[in-house]
N, C-alpha and C. Protein backbone atom coordinates (compact mmCIF):
# COMPACT_ATOMS: atom_id res chain seq x y z
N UNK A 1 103.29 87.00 105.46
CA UNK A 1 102.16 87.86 105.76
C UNK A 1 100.90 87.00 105.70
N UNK A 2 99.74 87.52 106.37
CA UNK A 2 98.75 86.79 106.28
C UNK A 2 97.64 87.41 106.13
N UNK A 3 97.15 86.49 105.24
CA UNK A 3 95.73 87.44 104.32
C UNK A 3 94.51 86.45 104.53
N UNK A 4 93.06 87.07 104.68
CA UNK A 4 92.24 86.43 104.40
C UNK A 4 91.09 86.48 102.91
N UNK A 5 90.86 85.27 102.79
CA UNK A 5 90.29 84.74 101.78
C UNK A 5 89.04 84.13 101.77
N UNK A 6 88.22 84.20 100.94
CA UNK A 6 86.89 83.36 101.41
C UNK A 6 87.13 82.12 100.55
N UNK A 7 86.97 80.67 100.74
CA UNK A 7 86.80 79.83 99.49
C UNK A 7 85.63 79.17 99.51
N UNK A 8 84.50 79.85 99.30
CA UNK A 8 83.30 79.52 99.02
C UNK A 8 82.31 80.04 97.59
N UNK A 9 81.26 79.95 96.94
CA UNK A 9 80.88 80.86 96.32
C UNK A 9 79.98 81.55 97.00
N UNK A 10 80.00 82.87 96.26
CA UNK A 10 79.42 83.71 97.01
C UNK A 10 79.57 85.15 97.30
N UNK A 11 81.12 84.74 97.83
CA UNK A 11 81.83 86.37 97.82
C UNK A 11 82.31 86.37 99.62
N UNK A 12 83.46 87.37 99.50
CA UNK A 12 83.97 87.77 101.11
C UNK A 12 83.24 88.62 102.10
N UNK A 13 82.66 87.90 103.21
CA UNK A 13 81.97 88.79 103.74
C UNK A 13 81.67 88.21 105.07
N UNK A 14 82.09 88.98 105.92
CA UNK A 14 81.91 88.81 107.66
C UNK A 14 81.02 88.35 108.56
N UNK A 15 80.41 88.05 109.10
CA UNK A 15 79.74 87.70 109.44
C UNK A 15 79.32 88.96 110.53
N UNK A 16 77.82 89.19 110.81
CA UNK A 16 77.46 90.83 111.42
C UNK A 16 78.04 90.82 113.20
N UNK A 17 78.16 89.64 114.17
CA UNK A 17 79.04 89.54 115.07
C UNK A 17 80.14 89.84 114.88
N UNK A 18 80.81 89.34 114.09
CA UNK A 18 82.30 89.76 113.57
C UNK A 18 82.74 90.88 112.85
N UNK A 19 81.81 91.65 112.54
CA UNK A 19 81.88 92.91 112.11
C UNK A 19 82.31 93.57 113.16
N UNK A 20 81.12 93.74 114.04
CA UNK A 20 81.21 94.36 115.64
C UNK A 20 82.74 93.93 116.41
N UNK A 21 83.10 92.64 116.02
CA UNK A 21 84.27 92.40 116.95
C UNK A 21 85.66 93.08 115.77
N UNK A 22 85.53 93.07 114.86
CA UNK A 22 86.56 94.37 114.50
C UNK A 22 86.51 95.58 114.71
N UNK A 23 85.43 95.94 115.01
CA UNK A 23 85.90 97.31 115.28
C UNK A 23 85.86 97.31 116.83
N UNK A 24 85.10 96.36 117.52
CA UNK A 24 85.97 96.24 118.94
C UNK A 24 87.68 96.33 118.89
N UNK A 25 88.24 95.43 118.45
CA UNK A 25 89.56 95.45 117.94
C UNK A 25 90.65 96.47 117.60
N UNK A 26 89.77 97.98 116.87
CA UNK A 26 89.89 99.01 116.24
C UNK A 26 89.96 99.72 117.45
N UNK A 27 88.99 99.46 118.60
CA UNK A 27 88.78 100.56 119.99
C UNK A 27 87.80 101.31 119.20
N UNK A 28 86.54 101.40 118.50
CA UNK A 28 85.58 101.79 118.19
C UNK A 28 84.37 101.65 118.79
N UNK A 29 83.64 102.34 119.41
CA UNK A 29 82.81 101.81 120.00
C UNK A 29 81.32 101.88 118.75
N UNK A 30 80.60 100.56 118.98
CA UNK A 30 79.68 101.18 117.45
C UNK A 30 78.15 100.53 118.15
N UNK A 31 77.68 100.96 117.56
CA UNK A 31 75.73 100.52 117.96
C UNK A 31 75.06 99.87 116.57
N UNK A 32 74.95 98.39 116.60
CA UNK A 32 74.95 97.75 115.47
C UNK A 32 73.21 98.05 115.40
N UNK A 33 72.98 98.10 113.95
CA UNK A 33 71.08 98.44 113.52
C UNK A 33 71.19 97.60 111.98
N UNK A 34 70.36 96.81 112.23
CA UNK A 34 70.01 96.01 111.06
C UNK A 34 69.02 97.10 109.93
N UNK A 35 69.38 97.55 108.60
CA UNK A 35 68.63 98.36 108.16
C UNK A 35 67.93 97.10 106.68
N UNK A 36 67.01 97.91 106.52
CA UNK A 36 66.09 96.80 105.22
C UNK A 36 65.56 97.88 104.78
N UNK A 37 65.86 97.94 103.32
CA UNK A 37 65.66 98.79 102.25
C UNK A 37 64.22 98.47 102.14
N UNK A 38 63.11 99.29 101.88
CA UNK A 38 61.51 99.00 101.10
C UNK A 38 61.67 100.48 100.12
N UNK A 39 61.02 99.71 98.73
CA UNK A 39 60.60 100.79 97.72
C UNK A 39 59.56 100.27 96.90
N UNK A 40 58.86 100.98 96.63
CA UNK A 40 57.37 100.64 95.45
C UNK A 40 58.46 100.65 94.03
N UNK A 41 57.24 99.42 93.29
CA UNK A 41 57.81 99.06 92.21
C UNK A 41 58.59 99.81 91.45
N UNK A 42 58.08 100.90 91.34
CA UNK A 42 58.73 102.29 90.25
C UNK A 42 60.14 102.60 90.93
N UNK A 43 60.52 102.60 92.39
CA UNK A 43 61.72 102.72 92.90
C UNK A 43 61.89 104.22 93.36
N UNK A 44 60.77 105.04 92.86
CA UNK A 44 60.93 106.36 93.50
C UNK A 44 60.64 107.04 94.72
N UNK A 45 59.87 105.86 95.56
CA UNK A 45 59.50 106.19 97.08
C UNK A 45 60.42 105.01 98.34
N UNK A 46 61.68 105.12 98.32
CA UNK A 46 62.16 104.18 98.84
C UNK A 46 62.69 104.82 100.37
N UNK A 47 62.23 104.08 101.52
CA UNK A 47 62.73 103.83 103.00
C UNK A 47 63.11 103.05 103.55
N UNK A 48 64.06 103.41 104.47
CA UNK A 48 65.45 102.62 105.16
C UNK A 48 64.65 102.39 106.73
N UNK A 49 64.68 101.40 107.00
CA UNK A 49 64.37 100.53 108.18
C UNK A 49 65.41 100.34 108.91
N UNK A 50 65.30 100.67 110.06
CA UNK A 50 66.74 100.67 111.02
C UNK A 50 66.11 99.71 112.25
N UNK A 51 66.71 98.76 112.47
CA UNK A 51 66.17 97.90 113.96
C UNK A 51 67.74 97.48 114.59
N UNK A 52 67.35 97.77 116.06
CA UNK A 52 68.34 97.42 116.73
C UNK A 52 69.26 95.83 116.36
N UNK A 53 70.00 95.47 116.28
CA UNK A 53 71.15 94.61 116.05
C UNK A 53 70.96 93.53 117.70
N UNK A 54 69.95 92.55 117.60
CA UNK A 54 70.41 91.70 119.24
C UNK A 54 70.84 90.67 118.87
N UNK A 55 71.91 90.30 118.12
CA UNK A 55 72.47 89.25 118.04
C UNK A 55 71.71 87.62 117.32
N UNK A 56 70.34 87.75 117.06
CA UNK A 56 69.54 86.95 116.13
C UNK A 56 70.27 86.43 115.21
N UNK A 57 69.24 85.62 114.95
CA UNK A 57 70.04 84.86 113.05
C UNK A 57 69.54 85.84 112.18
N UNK A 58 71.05 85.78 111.20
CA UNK A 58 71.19 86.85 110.21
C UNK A 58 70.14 86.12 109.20
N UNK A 59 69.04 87.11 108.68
CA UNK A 59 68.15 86.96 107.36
C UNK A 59 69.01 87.55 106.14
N UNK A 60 68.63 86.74 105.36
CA UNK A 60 69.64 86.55 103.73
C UNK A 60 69.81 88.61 103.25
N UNK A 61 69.22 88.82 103.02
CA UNK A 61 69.37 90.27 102.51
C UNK A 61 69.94 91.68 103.47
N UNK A 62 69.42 91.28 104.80
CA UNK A 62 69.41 92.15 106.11
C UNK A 62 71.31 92.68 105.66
N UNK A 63 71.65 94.05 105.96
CA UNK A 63 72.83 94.61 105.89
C UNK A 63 72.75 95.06 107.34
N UNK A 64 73.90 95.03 108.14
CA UNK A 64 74.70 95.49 109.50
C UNK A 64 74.83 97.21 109.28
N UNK A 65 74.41 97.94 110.10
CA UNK A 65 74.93 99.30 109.76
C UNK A 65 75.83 99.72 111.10
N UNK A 66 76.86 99.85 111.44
CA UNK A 66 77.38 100.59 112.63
C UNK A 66 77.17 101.84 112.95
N UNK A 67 76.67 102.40 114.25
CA UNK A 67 76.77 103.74 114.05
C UNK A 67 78.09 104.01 115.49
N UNK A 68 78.53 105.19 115.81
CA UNK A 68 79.31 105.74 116.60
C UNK A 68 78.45 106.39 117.36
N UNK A 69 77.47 106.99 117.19
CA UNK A 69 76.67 108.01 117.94
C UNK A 69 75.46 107.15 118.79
N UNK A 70 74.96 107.05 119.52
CA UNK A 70 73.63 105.67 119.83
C UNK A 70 72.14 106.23 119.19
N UNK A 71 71.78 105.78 118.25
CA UNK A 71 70.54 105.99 118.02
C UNK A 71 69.64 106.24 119.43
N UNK A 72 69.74 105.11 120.34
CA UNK A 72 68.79 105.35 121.76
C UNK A 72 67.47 105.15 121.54
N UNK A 73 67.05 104.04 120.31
CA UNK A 73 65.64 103.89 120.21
C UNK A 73 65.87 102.46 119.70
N UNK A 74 65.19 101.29 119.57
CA UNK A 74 64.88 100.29 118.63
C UNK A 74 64.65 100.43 117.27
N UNK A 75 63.89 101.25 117.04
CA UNK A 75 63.61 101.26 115.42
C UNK A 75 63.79 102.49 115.25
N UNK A 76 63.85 102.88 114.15
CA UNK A 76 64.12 104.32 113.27
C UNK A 76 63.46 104.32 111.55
N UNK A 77 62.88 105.49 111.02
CA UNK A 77 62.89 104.80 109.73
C UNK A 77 63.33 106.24 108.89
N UNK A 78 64.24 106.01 107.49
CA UNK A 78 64.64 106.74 106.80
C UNK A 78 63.45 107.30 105.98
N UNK A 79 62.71 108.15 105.75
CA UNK A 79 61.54 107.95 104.60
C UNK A 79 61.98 108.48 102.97
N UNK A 80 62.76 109.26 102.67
CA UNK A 80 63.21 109.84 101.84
C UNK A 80 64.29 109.77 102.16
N UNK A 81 65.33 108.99 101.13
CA UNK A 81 66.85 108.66 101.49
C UNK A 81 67.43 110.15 100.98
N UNK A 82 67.09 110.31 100.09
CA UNK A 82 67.77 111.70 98.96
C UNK A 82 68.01 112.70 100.19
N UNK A 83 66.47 113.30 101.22
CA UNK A 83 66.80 114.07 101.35
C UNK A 83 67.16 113.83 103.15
N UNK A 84 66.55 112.76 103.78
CA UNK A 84 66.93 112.52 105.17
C UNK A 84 68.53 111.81 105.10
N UNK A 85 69.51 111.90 104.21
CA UNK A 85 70.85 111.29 104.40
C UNK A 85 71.97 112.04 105.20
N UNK A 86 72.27 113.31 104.81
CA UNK A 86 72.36 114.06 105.21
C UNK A 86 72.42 114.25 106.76
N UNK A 87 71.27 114.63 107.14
CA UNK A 87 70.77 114.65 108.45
C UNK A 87 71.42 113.37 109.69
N UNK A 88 71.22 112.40 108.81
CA UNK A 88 71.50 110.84 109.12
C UNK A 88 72.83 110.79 109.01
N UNK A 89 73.35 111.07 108.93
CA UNK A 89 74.87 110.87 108.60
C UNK A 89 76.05 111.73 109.43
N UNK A 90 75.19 113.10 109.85
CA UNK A 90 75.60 113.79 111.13
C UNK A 90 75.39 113.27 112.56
N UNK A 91 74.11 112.94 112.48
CA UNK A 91 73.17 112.63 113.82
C UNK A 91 73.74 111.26 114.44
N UNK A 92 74.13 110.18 113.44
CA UNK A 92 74.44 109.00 113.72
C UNK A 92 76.06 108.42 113.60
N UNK A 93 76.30 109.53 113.04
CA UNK A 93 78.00 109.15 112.31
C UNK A 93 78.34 107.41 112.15
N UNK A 94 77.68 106.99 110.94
CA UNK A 94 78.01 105.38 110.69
C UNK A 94 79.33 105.52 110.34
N UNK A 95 79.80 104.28 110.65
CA UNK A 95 81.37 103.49 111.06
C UNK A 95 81.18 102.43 109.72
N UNK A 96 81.87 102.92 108.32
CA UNK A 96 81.76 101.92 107.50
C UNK A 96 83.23 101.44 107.43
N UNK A 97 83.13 100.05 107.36
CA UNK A 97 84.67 99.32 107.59
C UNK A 97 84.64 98.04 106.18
N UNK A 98 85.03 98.45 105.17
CA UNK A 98 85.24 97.66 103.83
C UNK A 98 86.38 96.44 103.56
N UNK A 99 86.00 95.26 104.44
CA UNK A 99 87.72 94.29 104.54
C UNK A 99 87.99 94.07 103.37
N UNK A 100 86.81 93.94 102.40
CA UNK A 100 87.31 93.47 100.93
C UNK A 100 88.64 94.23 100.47
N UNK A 101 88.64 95.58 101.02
CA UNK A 101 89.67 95.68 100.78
C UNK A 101 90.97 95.86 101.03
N UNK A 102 90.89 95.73 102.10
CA UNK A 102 92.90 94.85 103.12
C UNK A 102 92.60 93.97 103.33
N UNK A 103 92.91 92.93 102.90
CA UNK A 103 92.75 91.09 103.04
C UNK A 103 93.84 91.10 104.43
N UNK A 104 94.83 91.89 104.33
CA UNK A 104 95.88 91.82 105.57
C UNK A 104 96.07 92.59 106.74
N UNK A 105 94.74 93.35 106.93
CA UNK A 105 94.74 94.37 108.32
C UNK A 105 94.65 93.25 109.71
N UNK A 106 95.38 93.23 110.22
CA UNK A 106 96.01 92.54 111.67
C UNK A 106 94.41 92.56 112.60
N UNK A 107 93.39 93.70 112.57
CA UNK A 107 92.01 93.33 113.00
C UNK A 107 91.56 92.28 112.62
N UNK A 108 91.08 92.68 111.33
CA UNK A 108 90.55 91.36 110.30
C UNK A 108 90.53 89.87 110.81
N UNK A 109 92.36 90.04 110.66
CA UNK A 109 93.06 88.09 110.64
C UNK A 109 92.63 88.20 111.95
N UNK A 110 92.90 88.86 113.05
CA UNK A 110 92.58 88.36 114.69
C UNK A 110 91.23 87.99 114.69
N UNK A 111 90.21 88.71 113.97
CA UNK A 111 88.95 88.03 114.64
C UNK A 111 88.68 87.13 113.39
N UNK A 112 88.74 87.09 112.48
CA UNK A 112 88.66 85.48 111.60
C UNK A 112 88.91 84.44 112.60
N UNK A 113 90.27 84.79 112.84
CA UNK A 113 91.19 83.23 113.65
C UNK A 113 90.31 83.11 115.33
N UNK A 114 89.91 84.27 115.80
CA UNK A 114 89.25 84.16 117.35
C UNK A 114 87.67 83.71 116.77
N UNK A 115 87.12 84.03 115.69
CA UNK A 115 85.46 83.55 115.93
C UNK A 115 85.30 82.14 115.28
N UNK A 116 86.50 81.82 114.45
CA UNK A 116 86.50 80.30 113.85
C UNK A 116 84.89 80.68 112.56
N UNK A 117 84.53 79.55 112.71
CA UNK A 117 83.43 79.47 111.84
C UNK A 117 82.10 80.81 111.91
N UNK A 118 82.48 81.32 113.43
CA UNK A 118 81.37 81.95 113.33
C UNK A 118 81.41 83.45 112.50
N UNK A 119 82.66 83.44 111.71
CA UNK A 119 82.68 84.84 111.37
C UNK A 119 82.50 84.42 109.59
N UNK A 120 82.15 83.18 109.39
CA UNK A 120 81.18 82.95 108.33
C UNK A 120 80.46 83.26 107.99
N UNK A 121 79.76 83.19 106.76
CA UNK A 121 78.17 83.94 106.55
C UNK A 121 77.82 82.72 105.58
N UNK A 122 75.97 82.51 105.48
CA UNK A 122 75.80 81.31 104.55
C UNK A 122 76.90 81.48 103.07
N UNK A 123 77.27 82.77 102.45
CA UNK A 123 77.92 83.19 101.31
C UNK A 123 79.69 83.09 101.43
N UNK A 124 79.94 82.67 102.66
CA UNK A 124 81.20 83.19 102.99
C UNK A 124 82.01 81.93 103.81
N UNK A 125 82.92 81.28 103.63
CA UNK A 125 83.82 80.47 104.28
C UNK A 125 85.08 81.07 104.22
N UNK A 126 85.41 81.86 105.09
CA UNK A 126 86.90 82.97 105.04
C UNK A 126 88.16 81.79 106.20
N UNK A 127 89.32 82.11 105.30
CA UNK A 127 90.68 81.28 105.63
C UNK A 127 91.49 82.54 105.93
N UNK A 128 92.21 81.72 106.43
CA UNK A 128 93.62 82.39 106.26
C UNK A 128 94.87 81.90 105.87
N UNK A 129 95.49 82.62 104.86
CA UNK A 129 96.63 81.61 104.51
C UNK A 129 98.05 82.56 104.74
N UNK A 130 99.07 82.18 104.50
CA UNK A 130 100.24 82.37 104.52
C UNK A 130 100.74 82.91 103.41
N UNK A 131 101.41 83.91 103.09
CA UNK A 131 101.84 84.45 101.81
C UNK A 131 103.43 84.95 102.10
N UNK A 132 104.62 83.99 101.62
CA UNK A 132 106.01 83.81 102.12
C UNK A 132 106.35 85.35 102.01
N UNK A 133 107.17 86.24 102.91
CA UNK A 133 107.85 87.14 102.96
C UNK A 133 108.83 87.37 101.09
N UNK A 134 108.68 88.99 101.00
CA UNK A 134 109.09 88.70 99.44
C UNK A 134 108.21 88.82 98.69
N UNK A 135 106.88 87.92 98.86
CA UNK A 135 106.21 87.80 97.07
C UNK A 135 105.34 88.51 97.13
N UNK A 136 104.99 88.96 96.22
CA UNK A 136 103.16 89.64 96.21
C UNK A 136 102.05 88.51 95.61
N UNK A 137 101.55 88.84 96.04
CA UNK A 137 100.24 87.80 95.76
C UNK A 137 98.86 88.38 95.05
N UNK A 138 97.99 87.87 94.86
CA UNK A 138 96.96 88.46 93.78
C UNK A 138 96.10 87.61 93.78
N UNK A 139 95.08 88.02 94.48
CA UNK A 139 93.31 87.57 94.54
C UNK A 139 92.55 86.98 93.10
N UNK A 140 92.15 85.83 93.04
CA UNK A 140 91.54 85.78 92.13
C UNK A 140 90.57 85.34 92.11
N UNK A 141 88.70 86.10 91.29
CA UNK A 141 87.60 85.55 91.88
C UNK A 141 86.75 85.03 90.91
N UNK A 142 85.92 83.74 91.52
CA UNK A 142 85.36 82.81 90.33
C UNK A 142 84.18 82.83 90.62
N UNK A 143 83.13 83.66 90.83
CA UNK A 143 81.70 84.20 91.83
C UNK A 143 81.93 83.80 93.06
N UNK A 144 83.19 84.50 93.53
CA UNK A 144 82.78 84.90 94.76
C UNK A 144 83.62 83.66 95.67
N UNK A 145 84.41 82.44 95.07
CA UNK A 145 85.53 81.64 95.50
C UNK A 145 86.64 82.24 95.23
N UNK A 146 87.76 82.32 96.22
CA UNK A 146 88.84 83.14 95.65
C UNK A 146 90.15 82.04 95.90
N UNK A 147 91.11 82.29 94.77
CA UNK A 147 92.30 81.88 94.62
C UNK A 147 93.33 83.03 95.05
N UNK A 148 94.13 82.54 95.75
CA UNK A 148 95.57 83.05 95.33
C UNK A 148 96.62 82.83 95.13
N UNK A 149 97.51 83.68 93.95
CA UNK A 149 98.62 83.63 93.19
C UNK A 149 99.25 84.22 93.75
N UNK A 150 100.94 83.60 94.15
CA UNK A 150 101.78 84.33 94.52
C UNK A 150 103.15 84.39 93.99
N UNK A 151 103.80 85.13 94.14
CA UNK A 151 105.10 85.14 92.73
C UNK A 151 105.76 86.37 93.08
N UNK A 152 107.12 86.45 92.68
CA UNK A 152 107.63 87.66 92.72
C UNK A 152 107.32 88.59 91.68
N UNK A 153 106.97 89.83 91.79
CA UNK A 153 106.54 90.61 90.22
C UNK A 153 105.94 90.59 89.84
N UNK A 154 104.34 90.20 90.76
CA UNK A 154 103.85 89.96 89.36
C UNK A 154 102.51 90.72 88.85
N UNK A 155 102.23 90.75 87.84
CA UNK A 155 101.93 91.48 87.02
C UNK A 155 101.10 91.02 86.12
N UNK A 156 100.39 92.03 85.02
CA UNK A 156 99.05 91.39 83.93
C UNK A 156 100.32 91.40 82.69
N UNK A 157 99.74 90.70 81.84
CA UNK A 157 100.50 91.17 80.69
C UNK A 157 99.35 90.93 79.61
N UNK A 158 98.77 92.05 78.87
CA UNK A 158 97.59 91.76 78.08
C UNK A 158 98.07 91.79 76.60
């Protein structure tokens, strides 16, 4: 079986092209919007910034949002998350897709292996390795470099 892995520090994480090309993969059609959180110091007036997704260089903090529905504008802004979420969440129906957790969904490994490096992120150098028919295997993370253990059975023993 084949799983992917990041061995970098940092942590596992896609690169925002390669996001889009899994769920191409999926037959999803999605409308990528770069959103950027702003809140005043106290944290109680916080808004969501939505800008269209054109393929630019990714800025360090910027998160990918997919939606299914097309916004049909460039920008958008959330002003009150509490109570515009809701609303936002009908209107736009976002497409959240979490690889962290199937290292082995057959999307995933295809576009790792089709974008090569580009489905990197500065945080992220993702592999793919081989895990022999039979064993189970088990992720292990050192901030964000990952090992894996493979073995028949196996198990914690505390």
């Amino acid at each position: 079986m084949k799983l992917a892995i990041n061995r970098q520090f940092g942590g596992f994480q896609l690169s925002m092209a390669s996001q889009i090309h899994v769920a191409e993969r999926k037959g999803i059609k999605v409308y990528p919007y770069i959103s950027k959180l702003f809140s005043r110091a106290d944290y109680m007036d916080m808004t969501k910034t939505y800008i269209k997704y054109t393929g630019l260089a990714e800025e360090a903090f910027d998160q990918l949002e997919l939606f299914q529905k097309d916004p049909q504008v460039d920008q958008f802004v959330l002003k009150d998350m509490s109570t515009d979420w809701d609303g936002y969440i009908q209107k736009f129906k976002p497409w959240k897709w979490e690889p962290d957790k199937n290292r082995t969904d057959k999307d995933l490994i295809a576009t790792i292996l089709a974008d090569g490096d580009a489905a990197n992120t500065r945080v992220s150098e993702l592999k793919i390795v081989e895990v022999p028919d039979g064993y189970d295997y088990k992720i292990d993370d050192y901030d964000g470099m990952e090992t894996v253990y493979i073995g028949k059975d196996l198990r914690t023993i505390n």
